[in-house]
PDB file of N, CA and C in Angstrom:
ATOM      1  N   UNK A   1       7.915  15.418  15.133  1.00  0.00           N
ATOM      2  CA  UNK A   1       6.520  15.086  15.312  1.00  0.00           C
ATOM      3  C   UNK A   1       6.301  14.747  16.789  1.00  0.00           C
ATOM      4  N   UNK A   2       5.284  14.945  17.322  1.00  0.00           N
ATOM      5  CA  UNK A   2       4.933  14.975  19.030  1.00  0.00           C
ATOM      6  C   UNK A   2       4.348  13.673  19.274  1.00  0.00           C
ATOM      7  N   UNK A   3       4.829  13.295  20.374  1.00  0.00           N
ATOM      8  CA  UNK A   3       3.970  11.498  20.287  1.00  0.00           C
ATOM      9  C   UNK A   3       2.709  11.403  20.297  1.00  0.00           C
ATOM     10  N   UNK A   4       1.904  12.554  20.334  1.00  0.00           N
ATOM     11  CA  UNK A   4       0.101  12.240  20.526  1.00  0.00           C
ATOM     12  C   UNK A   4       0.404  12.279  18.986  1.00  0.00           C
ATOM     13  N   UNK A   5       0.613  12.878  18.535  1.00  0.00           N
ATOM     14  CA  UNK A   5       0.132  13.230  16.828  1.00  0.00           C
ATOM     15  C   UNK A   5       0.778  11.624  16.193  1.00  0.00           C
ATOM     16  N   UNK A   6       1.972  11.115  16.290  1.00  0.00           N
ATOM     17  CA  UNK A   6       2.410   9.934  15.778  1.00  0.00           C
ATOM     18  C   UNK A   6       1.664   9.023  16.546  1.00  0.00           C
ATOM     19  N   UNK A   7       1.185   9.020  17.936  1.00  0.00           N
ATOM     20  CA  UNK A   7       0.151   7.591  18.129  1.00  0.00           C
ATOM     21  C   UNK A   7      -1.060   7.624  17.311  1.00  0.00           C
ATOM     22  N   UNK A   8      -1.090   8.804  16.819  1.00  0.00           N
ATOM     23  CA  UNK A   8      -2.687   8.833  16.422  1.00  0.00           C
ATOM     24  C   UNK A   8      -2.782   8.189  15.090  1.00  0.00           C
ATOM     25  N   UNK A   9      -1.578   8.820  14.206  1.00  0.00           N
ATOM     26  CA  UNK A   9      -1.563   8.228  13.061  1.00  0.00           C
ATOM     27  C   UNK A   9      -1.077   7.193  13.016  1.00  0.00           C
ATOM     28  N   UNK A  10      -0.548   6.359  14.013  1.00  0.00           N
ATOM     29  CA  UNK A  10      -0.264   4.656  13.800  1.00  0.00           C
ATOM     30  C   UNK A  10      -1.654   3.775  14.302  1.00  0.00           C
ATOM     31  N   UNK A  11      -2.815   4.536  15.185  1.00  0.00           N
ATOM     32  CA  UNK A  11      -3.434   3.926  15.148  1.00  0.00           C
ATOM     33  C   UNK A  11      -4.628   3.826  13.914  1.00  0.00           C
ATOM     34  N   UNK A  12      -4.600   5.415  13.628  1.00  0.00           N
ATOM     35  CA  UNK A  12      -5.556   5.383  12.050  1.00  0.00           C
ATOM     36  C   UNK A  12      -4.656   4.369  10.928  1.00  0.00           C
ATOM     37  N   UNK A  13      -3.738   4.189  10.880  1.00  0.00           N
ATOM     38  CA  UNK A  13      -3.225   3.126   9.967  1.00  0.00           C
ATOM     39  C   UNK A  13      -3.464   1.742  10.470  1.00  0.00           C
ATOM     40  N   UNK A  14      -3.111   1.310  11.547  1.00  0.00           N
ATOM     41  CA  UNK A  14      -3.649   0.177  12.065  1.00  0.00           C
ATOM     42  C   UNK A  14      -5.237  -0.197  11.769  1.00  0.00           C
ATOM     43  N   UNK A  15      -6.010   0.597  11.953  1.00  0.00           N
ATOM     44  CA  UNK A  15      -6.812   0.555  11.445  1.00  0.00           C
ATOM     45  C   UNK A  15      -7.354   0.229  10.066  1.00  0.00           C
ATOM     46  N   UNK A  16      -6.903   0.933   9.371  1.00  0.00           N
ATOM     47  CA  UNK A  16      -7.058   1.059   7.967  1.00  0.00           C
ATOM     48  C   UNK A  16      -6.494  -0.357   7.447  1.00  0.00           C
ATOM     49  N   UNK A  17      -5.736  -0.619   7.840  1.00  0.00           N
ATOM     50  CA  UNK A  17      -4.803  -2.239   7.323  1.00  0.00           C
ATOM     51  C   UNK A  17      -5.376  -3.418   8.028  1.00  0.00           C
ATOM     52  N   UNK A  18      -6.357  -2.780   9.600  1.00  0.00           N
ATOM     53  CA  UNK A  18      -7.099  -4.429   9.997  1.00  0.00           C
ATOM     54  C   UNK A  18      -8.358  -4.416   9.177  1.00  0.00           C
ATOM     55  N   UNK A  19      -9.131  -3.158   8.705  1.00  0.00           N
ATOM     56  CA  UNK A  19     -10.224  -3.831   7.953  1.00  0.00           C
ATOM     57  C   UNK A  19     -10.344  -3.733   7.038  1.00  0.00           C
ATOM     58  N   UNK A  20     -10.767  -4.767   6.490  1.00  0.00           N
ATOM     59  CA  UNK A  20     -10.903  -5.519   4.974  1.00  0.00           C
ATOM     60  C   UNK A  20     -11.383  -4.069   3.941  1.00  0.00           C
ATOM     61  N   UNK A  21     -10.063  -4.512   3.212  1.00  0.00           N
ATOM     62  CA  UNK A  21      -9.892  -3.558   1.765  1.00  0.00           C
ATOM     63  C   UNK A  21      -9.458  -4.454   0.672  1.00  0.00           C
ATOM     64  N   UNK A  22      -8.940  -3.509  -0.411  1.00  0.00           N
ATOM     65  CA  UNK A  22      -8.606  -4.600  -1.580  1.00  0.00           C
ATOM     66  C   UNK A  22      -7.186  -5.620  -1.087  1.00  0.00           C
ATOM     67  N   UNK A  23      -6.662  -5.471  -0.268  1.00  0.00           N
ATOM     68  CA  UNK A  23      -5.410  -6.118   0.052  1.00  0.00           C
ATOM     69  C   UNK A  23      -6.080  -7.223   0.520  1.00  0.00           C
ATOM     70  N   UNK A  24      -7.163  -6.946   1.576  1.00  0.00           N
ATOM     71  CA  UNK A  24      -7.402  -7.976   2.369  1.00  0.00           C
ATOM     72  C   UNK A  24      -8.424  -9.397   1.336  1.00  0.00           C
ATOM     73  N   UNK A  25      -9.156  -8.252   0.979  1.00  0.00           N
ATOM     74  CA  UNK A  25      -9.864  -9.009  -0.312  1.00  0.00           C
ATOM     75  C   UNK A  25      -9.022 -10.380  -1.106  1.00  0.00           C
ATOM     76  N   UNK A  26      -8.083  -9.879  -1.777  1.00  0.00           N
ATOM     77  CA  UNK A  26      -6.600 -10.637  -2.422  1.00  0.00           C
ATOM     78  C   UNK A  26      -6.201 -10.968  -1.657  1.00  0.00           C
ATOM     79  N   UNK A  27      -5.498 -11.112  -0.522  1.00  0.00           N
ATOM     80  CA  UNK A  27      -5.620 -12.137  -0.049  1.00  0.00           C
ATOM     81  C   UNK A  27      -6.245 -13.325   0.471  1.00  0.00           C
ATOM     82  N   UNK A  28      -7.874 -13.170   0.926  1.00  0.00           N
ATOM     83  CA  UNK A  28      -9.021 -14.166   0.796  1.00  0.00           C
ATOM     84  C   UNK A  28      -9.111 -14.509  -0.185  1.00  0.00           C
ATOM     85  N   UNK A  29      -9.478 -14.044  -1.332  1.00  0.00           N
ATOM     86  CA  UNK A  29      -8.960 -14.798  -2.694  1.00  0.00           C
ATOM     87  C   UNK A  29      -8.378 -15.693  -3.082  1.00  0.00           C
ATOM     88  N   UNK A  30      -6.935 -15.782  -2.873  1.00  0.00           N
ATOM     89  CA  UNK A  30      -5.579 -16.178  -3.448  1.00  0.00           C
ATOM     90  C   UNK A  30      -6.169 -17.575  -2.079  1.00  0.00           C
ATOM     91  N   UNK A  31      -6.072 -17.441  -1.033  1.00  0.00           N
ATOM     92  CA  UNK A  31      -6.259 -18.160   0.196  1.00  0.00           C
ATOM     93  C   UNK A  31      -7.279 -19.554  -0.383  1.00  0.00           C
ATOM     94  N   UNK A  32      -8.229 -19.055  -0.741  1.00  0.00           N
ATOM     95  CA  UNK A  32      -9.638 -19.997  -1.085  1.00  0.00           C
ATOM     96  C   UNK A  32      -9.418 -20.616  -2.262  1.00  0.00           C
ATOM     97  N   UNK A  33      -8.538 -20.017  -3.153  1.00  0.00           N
ATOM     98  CA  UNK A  33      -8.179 -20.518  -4.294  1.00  0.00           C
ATOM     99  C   UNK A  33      -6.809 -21.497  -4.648  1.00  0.00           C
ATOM    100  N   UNK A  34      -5.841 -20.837  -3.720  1.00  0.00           N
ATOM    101  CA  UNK A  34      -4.597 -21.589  -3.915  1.00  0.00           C
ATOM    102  C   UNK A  34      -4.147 -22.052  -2.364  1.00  0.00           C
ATOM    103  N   UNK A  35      -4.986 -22.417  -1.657  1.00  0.00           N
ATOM    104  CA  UNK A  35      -4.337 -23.038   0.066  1.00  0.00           C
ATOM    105  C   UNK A  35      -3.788 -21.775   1.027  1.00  0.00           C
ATOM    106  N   UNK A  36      -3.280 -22.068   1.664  1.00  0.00           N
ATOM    107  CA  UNK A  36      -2.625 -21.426   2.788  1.00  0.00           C
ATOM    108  C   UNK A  36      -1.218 -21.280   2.814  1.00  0.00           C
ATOM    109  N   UNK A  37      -0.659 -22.153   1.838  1.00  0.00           N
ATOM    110  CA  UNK A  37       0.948 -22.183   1.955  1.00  0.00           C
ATOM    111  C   UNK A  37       1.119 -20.960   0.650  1.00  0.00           C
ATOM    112  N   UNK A  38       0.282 -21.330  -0.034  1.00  0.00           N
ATOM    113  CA  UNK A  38       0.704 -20.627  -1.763  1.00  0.00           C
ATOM    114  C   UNK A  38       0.253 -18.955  -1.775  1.00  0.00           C
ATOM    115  N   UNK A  39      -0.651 -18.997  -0.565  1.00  0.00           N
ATOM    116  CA  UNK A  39      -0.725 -17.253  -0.519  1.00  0.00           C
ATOM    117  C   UNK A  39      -0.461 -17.188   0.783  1.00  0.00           C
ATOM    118  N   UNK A  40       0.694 -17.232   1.195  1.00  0.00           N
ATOM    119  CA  UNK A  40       1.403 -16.833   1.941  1.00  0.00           C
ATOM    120  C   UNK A  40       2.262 -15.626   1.818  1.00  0.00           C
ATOM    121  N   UNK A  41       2.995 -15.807   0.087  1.00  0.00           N
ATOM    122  CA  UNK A  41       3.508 -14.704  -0.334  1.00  0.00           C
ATOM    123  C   UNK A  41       2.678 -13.454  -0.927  1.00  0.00           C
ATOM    124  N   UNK A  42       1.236 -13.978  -0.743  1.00  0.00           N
ATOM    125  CA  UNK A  42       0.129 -12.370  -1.229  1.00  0.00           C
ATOM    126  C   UNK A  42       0.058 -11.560  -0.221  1.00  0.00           C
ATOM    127  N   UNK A  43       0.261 -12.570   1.382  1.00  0.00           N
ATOM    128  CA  UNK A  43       0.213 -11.598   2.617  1.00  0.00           C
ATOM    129  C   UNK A  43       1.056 -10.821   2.831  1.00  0.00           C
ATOM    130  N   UNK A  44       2.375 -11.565   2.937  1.00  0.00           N
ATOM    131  CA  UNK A  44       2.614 -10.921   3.121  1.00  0.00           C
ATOM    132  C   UNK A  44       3.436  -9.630   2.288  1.00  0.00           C
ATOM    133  N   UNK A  45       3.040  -9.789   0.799  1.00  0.00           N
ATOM    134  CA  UNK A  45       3.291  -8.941  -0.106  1.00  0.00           C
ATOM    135  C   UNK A  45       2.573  -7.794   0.238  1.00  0.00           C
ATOM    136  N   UNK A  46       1.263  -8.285   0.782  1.00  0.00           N
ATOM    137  CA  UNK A  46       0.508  -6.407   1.019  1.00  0.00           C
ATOM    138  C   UNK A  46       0.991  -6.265   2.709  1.00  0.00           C
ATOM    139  N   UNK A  47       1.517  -7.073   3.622  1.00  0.00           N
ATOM    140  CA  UNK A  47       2.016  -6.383   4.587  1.00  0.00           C
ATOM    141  C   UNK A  47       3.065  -5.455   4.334  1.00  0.00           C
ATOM    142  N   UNK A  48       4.076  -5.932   3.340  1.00  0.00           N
ATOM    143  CA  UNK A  48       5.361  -4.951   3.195  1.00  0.00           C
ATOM    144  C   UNK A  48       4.991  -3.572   2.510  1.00  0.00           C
ATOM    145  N   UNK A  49       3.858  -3.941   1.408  1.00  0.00           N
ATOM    146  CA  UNK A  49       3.421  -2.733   0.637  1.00  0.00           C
ATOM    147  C   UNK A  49       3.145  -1.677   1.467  1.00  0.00           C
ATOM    148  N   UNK A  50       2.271  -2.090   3.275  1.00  0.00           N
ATOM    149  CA  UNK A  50       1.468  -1.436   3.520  1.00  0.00           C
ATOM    150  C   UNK A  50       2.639  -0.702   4.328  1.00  0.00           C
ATOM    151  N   UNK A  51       3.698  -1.458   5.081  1.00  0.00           N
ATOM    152  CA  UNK A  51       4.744  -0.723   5.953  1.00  0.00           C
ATOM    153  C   UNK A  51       5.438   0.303   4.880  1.00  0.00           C
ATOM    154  N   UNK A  52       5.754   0.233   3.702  1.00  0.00           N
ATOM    155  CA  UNK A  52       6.586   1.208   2.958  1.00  0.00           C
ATOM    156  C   UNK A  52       5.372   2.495   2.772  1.00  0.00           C
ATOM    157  N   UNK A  53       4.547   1.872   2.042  1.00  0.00           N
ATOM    158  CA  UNK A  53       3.623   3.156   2.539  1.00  0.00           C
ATOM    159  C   UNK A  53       3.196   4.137   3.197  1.00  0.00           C
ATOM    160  N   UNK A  54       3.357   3.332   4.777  1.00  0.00           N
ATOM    161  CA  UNK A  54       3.537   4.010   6.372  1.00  0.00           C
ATOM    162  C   UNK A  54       5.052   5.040   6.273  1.00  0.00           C
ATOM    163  N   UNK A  55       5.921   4.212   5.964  1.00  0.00           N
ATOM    164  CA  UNK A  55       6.962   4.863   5.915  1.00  0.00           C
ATOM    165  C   UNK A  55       7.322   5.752   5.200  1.00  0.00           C
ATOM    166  N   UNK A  56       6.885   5.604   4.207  1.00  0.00           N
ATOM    167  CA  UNK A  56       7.037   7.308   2.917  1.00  0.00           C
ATOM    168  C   UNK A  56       6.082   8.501   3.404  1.00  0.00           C
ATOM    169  N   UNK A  57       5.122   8.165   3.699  1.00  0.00           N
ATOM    170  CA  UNK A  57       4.036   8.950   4.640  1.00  0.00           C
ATOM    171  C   UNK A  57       4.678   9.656   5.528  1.00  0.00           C
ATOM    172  N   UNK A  58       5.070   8.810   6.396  1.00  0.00           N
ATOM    173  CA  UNK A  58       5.883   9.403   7.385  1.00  0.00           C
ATOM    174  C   UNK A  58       7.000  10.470   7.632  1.00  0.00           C
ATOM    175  N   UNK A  59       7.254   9.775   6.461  1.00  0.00           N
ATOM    176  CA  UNK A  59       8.837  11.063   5.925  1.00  0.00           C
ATOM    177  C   UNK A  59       8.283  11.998   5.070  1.00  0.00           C
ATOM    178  N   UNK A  60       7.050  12.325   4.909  1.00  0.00           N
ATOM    179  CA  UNK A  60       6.741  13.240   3.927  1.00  0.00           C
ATOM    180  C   UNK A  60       6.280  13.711   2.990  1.00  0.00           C
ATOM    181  N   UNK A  61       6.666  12.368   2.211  1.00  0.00           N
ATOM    182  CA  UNK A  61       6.265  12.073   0.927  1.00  0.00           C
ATOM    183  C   UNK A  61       5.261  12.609   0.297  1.00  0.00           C
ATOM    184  N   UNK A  62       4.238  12.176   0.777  1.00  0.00           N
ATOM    185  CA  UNK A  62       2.583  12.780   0.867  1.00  0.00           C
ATOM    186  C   UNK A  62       2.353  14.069   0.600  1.00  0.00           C
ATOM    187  N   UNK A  63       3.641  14.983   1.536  1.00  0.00           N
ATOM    188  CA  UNK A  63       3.408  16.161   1.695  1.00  0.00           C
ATOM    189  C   UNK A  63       4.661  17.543   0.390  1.00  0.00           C
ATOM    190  N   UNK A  64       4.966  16.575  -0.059  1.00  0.00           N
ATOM    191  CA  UNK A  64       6.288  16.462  -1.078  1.00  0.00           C
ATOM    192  C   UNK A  64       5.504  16.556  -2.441  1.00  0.00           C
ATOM    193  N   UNK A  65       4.536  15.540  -2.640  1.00  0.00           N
ATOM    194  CA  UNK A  65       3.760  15.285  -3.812  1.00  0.00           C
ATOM    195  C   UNK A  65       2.870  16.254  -3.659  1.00  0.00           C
ATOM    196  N   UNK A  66       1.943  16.508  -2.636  1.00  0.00           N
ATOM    197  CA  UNK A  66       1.165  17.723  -2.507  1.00  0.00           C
ATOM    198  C   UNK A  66       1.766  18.867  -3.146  1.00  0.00           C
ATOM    199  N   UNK A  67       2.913  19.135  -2.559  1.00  0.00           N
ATOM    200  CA  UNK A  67       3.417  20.615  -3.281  1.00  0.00           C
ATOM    201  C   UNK A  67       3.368  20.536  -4.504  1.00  0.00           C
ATOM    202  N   UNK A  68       4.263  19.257  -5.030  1.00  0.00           N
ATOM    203  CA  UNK A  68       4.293  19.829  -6.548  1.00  0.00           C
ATOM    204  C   UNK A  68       3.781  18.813  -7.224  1.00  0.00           C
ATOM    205  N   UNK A  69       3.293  19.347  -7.987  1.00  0.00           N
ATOM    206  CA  UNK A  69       2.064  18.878  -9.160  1.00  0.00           C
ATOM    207  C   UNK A  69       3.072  17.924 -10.270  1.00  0.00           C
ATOM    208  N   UNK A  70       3.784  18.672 -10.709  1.00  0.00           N
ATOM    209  CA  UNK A  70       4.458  18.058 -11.509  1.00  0.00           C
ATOM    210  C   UNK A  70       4.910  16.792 -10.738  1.00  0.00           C
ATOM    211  N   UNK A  71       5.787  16.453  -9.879  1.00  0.00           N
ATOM    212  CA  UNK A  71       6.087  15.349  -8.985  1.00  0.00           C
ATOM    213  C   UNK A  71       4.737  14.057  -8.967  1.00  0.00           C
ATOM    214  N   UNK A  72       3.953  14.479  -8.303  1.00  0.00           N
ATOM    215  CA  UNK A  72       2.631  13.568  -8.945  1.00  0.00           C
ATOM    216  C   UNK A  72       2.446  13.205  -9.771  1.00  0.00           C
ATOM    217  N   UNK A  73       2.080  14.325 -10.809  1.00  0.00           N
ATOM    218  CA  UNK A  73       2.197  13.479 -12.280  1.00  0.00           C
ATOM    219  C   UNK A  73       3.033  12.772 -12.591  1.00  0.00           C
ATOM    220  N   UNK A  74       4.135  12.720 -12.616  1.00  0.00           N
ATOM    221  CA  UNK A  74       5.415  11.903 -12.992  1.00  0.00           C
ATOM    222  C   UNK A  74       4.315  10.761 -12.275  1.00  0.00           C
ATOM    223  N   UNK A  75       4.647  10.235 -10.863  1.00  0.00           N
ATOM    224  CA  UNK A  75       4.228   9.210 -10.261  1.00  0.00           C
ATOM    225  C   UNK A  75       3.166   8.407 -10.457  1.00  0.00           C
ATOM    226  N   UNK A  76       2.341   9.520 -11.352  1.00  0.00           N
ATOM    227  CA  UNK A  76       0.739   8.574 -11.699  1.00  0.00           C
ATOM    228  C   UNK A  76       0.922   7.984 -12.886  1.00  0.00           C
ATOM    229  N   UNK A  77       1.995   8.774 -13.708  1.00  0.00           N
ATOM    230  CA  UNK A  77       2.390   7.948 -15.243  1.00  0.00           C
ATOM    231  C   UNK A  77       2.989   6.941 -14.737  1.00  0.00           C
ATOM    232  N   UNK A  78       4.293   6.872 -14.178  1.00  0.00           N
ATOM    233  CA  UNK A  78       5.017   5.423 -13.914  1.00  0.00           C
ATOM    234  C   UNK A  78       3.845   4.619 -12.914  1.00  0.00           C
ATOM    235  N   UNK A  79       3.222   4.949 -12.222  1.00  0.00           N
ATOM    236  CA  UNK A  79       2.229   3.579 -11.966  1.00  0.00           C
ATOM    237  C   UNK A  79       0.831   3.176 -12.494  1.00  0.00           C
ATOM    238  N   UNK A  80       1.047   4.088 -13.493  1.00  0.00           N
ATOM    239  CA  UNK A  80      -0.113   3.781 -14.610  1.00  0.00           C
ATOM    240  C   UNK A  80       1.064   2.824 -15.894  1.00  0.00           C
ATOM    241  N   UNK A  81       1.993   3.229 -16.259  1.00  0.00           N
ATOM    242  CA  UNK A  81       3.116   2.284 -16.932  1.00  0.00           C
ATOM    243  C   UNK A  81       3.286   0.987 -16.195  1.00  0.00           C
ATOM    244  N   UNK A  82       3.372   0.878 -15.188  1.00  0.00           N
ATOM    245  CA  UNK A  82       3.506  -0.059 -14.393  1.00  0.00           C
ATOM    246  C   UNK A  82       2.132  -1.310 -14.106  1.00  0.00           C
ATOM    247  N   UNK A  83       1.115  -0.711 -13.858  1.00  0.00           N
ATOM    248  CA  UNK A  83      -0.305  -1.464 -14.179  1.00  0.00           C
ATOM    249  C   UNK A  83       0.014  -1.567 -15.807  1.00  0.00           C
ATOM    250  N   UNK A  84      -0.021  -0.932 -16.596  1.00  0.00           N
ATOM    251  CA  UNK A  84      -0.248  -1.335 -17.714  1.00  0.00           C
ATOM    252  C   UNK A  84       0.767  -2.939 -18.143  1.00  0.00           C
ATOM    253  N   UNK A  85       2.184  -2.753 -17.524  1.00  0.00           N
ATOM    254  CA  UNK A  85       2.838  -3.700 -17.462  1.00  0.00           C
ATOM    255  C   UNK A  85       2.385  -5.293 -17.244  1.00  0.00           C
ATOM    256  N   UNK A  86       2.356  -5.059 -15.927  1.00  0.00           N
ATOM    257  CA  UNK A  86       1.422  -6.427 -15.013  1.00  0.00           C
ATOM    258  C   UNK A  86      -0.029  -6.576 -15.814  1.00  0.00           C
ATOM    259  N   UNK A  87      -0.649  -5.748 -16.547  1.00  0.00           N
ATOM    260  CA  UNK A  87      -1.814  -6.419 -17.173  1.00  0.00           C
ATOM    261  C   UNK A  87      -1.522  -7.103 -18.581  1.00  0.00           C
ATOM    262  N   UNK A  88       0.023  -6.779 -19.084  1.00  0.00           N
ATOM    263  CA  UNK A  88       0.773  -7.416 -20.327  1.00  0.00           C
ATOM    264  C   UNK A  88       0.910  -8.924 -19.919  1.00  0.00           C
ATOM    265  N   UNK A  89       1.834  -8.639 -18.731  1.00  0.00           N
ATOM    266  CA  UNK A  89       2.175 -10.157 -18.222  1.00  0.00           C
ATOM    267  C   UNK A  89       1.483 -11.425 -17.960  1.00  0.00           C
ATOM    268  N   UNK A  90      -0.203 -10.582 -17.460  1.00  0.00           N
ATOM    269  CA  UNK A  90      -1.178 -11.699 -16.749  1.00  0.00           C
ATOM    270  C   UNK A  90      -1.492 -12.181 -18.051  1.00  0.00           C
TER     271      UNK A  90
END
């Protein structure tokens, strides 16, 4: 990858992660509701989410799932299994 094309896409991600989305949301949330010490671990739970994200992107991933259909699907069942999970638990 050529460094104009990788600055560009670290700054469209930078972007995307400074303004307020559902991450940022949940964390104002959790913040107003449970202090500053106790959502500490919501931050930085969607910071790590957001770097692995960057990073599968990066390697491809994106472009991996694009090809094959089947591959996606798999991925939308296990994180549709997976929400369904966490809405057992809450």
């Amino acid at each position: 990858m050529e460094l104009t094309v990788w600055l560009a896409y670290v700054s469209v991600i930078i972007a995307l992660i400074t303004f307020p989305g559902p991450v940022a949301l949940l964390c104002m949330d959790h913040g107003l509701r449970n202090g500053r010490r106790r959502s500490f671990a919501t931050v930085v739970g969607g910071a790590a989410a957001s770097l692995v994200l960057m990073a599968l992107s990066s390697l491809g991933l994106g472009a991996a799932l694009a090809a094959s259909e089947t591959g996606f699907l798999v991925l939308k069942i296990i994180g549709a299994l997976y929400l369904i999970y966490l809405g057992i638990q809450a």
